[in-house]
C-alpha atoms as a PDB file:
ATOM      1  CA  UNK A   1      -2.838 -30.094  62.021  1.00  0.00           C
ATOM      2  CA  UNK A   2      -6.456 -29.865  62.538  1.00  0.00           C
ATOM      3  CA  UNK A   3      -5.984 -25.752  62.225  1.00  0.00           C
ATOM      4  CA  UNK A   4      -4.494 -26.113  58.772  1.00  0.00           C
ATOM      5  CA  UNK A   5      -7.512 -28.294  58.088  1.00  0.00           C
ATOM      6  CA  UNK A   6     -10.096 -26.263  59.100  1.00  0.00           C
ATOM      7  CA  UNK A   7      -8.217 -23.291  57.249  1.00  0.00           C
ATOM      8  CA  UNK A   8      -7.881 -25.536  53.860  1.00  0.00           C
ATOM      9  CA  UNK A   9     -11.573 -26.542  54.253  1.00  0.00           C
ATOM     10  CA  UNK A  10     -12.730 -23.101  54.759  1.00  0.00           C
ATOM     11  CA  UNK A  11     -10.821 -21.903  51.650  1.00  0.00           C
ATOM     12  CA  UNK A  12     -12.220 -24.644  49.352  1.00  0.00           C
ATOM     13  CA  UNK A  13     -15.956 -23.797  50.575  1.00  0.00           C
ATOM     14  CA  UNK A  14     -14.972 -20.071  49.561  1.00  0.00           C
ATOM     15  CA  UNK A  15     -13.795 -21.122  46.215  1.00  0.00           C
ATOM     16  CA  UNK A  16     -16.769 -23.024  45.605  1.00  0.00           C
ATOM     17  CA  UNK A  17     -19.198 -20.780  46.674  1.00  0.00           C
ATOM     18  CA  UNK A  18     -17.289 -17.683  44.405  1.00  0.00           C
ATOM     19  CA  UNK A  19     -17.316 -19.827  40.932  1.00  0.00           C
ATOM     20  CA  UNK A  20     -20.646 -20.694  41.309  1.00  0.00           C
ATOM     21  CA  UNK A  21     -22.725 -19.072  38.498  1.00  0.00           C
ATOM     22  CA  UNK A  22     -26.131 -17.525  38.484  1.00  0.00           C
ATOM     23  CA  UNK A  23     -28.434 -19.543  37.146  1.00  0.00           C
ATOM     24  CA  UNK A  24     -31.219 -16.715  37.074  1.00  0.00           C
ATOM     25  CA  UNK A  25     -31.605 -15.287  33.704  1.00  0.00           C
ATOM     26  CA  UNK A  26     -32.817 -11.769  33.641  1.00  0.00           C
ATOM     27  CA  UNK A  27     -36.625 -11.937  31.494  1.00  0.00           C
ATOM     28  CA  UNK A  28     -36.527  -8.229  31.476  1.00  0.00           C
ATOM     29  CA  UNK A  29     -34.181  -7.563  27.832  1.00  0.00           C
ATOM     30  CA  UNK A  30     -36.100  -7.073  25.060  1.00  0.00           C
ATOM     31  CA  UNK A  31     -35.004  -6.674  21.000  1.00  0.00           C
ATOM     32  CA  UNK A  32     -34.619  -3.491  19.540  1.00  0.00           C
ATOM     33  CA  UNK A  33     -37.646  -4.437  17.305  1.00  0.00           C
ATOM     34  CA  UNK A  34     -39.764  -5.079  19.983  1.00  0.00           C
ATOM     35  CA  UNK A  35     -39.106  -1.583  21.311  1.00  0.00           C
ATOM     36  CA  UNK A  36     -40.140  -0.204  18.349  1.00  0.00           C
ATOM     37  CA  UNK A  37     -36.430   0.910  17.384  1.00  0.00           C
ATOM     38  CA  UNK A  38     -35.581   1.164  13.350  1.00  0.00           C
ATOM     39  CA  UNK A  39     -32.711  -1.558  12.329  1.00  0.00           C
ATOM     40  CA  UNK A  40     -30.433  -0.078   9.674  1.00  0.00           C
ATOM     41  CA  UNK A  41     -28.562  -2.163   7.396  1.00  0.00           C
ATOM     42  CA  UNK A  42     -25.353  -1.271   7.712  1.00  0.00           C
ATOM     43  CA  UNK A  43     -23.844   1.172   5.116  1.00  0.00           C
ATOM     44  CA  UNK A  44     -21.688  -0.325   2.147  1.00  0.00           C
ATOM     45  CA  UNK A  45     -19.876   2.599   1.885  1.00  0.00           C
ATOM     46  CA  UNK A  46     -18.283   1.813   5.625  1.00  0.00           C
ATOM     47  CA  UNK A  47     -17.736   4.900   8.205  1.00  0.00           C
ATOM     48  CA  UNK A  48     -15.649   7.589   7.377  1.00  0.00           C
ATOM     49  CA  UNK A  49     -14.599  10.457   4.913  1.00  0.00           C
ATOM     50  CA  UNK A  50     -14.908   8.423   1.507  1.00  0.00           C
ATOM     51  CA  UNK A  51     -18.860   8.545   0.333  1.00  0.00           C
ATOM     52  CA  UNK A  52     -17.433   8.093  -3.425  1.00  0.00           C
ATOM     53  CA  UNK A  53     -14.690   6.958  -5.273  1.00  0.00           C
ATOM     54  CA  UNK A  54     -14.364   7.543  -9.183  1.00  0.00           C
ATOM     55  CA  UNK A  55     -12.778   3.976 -10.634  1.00  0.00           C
ATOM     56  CA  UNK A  56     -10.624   3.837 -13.630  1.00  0.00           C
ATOM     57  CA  UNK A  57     -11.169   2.212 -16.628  1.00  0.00           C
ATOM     58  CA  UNK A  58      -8.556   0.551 -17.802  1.00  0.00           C
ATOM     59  CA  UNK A  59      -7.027   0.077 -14.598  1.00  0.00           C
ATOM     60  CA  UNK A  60      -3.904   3.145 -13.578  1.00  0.00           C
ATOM     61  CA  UNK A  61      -1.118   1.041 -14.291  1.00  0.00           C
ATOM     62  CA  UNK A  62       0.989   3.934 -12.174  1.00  0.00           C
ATOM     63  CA  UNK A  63      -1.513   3.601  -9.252  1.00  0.00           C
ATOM     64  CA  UNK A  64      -1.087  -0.151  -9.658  1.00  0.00           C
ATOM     65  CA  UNK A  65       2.555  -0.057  -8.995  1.00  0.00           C
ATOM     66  CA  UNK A  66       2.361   1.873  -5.437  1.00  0.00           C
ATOM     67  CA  UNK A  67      -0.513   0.404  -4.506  1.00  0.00           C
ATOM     68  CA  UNK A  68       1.946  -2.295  -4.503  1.00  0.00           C
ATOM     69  CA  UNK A  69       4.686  -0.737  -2.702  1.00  0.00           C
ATOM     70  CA  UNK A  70       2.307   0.322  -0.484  1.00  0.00           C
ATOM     71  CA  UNK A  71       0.965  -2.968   0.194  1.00  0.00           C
ATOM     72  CA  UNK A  72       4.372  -5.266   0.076  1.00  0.00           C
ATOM     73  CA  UNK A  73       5.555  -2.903   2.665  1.00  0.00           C
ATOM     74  CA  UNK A  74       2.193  -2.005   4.964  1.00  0.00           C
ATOM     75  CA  UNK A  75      -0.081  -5.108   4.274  1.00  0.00           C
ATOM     76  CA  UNK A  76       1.762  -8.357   3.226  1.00  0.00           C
ATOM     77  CA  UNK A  77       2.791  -9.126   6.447  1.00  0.00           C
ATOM     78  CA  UNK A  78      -0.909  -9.974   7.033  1.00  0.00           C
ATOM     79  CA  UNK A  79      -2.760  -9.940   4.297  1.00  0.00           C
ATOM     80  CA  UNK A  80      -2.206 -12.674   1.175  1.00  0.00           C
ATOM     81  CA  UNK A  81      -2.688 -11.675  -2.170  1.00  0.00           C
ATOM     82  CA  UNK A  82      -3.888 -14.539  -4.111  1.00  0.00           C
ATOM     83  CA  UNK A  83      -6.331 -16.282  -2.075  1.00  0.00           C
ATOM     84  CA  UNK A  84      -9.186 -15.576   0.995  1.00  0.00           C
ATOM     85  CA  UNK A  85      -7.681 -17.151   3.260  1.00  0.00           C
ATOM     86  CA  UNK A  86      -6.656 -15.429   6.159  1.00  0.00           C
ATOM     87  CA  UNK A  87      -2.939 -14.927   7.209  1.00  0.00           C
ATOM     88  CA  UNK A  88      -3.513 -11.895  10.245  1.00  0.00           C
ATOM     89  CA  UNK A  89      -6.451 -10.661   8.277  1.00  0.00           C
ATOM     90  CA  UNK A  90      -8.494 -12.230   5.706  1.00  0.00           C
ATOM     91  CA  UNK A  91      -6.499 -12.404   1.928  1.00  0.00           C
ATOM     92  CA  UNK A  92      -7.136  -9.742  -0.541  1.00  0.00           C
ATOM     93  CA  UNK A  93      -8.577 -11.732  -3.393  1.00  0.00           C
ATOM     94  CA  UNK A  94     -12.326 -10.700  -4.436  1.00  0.00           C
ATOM     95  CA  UNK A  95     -11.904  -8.182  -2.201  1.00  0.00           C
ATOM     96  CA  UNK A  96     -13.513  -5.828  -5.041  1.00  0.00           C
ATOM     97  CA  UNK A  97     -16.507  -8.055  -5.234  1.00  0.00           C
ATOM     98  CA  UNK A  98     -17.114  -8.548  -1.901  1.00  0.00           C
ATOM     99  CA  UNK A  99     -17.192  -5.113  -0.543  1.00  0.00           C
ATOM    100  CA  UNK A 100     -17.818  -1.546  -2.540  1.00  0.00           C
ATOM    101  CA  UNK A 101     -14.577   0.266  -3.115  1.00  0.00           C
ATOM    102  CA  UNK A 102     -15.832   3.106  -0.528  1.00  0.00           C
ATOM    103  CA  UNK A 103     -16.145   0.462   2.302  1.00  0.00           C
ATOM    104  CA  UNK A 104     -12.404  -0.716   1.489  1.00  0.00           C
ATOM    105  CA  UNK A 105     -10.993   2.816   1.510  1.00  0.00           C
ATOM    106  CA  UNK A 106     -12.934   3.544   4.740  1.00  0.00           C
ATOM    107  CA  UNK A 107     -11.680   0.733   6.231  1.00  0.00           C
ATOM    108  CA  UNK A 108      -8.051   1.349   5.102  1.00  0.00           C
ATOM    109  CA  UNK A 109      -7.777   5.204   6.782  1.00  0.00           C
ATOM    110  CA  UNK A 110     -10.239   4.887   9.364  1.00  0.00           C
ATOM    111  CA  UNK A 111      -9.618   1.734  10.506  1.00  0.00           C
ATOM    112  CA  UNK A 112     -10.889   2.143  14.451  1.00  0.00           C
ATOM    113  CA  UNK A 113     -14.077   3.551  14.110  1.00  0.00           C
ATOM    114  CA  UNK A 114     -14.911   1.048  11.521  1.00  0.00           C
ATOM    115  CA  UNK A 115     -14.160  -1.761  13.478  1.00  0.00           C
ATOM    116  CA  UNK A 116     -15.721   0.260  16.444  1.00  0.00           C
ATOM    117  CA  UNK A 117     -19.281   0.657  14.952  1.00  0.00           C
ATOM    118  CA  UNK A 118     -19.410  -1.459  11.141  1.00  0.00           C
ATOM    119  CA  UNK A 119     -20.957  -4.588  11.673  1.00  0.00           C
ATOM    120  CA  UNK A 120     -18.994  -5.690   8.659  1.00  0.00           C
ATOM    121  CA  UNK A 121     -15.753  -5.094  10.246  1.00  0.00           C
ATOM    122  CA  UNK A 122     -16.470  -6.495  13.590  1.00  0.00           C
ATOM    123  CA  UNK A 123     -17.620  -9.382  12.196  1.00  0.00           C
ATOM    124  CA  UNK A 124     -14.365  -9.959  10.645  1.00  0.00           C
ATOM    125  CA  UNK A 125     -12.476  -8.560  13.837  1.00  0.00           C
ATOM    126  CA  UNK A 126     -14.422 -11.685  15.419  1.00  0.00           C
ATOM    127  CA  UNK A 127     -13.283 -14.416  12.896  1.00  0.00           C
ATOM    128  CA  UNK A 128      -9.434 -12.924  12.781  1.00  0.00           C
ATOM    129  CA  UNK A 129      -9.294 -11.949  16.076  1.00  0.00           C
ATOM    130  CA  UNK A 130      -6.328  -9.081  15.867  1.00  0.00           C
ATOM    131  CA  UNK A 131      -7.403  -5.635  15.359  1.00  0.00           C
ATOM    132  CA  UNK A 132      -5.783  -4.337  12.097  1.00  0.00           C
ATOM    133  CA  UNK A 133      -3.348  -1.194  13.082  1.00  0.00           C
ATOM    134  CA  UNK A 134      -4.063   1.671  12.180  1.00  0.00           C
ATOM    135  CA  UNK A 135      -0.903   2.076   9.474  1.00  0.00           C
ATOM    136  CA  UNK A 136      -1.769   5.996   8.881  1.00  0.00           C
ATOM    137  CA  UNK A 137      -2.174   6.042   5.105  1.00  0.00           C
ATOM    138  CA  UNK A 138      -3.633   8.957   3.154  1.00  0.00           C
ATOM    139  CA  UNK A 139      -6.536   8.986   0.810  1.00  0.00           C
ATOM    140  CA  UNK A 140      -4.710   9.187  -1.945  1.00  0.00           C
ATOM    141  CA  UNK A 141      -2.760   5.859  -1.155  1.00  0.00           C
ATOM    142  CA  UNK A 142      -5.710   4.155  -0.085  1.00  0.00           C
ATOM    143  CA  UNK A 143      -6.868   5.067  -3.459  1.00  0.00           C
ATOM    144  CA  UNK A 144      -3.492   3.527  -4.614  1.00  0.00           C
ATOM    145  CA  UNK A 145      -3.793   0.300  -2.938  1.00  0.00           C
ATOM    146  CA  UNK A 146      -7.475  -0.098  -3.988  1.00  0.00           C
ATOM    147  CA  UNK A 147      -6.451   0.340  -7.664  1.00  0.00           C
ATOM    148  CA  UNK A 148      -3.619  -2.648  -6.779  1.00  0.00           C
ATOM    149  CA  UNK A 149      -6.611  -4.627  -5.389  1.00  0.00           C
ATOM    150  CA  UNK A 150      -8.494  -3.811  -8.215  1.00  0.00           C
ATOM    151  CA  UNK A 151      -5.849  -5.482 -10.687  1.00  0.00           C
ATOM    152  CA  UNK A 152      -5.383  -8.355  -8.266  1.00  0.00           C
ATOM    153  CA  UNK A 153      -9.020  -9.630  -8.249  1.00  0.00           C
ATOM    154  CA  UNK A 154      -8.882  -9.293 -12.073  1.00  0.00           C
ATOM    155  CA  UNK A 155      -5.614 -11.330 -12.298  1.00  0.00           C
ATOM    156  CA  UNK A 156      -6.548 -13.944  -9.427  1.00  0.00           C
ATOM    157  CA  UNK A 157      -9.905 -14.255  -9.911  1.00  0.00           C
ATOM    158  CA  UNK A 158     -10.712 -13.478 -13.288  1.00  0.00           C
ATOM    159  CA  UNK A 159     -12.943 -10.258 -12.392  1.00  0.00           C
ATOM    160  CA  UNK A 160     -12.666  -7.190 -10.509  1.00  0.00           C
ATOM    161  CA  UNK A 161     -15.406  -4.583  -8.851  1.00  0.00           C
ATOM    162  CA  UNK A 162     -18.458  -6.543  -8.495  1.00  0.00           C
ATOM    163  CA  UNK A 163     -18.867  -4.712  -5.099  1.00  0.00           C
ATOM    164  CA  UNK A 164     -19.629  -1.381  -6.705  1.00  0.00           C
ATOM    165  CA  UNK A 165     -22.447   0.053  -5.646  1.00  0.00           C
END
């Protein structure tokens, strides 16, 4: 009996002594800006191939329609439509006037590096917690589905593209 206490006793002291945190704090990290390094903003275009993107006016009603398709069966499992609230991800509406239509593209095909390296991105990755998957879609339906958002924010929120640069 008195070897499983010793043994019990000797395990508990272990414990203890492994959870215990370092209360040291290490004095020697410094800020970027005290190093002399240049902050960037980061760019509203996002990271990736789109640097431009030529909107229509009126709105593609063609485009519209798969962007929709595209969406219903790629996005609305985590994305809703008519509100910001988040489902998975944060909802579409005033997605246009939140972020420029390059960022959304960008962040649509290139979806890992831009939650790798934009601040905007990981900020949201922070708040929703799930990395979006990468759901392989081409420029040209990216273009498609930011036309659909396009017409969204105009019909939910009674304006559309205030994120243009």
């Amino acid at each position: 009996m008195k070897w499983i206490l010793i043994v019990f006793s000797f395990a508990i002291t272990v414990i203890i002594i492994a959870c215990g945190g370092d209360t040291q704090t290490d004095e020697r990290t410094t800020d970027a800006k005290d190093m002399g390094v240049e902050q960037r903003e980061p760019d509203p275009r996002g990271i990736g191939e789109v640097t431009n993107v030529d909107l229509t006016d009126p709105l593609d009603e063609d485009m519209i329609r798969r962007g929709r398709q595209i969406s219903d069966v790629k996005c609305a499992s985590c994305h809703h439509y008519d509100t910001e609230e988040r489902l998975v991800g944060p909802g579409y509406l005033n997605v246009t006037n939140r972020r420029s239509p390059e960022w959304i593209m960008n962040m649509i095909t290139n979806v890992d590096v831009m939650l790798d390296k934009d601040p905007v991105a990981q900020k949201m990755l922070e708040e929703c917690l799930v990395r979006m998957p990468d759901q392989n879609i081409s420029l040209e339906e990216a273009r498609e589905l930011l036309e659909f958002m396009r017409y969204n924010d105009e019909k939910h929120a009674g304006e559309r593209d205030g994120g243009v640069l």
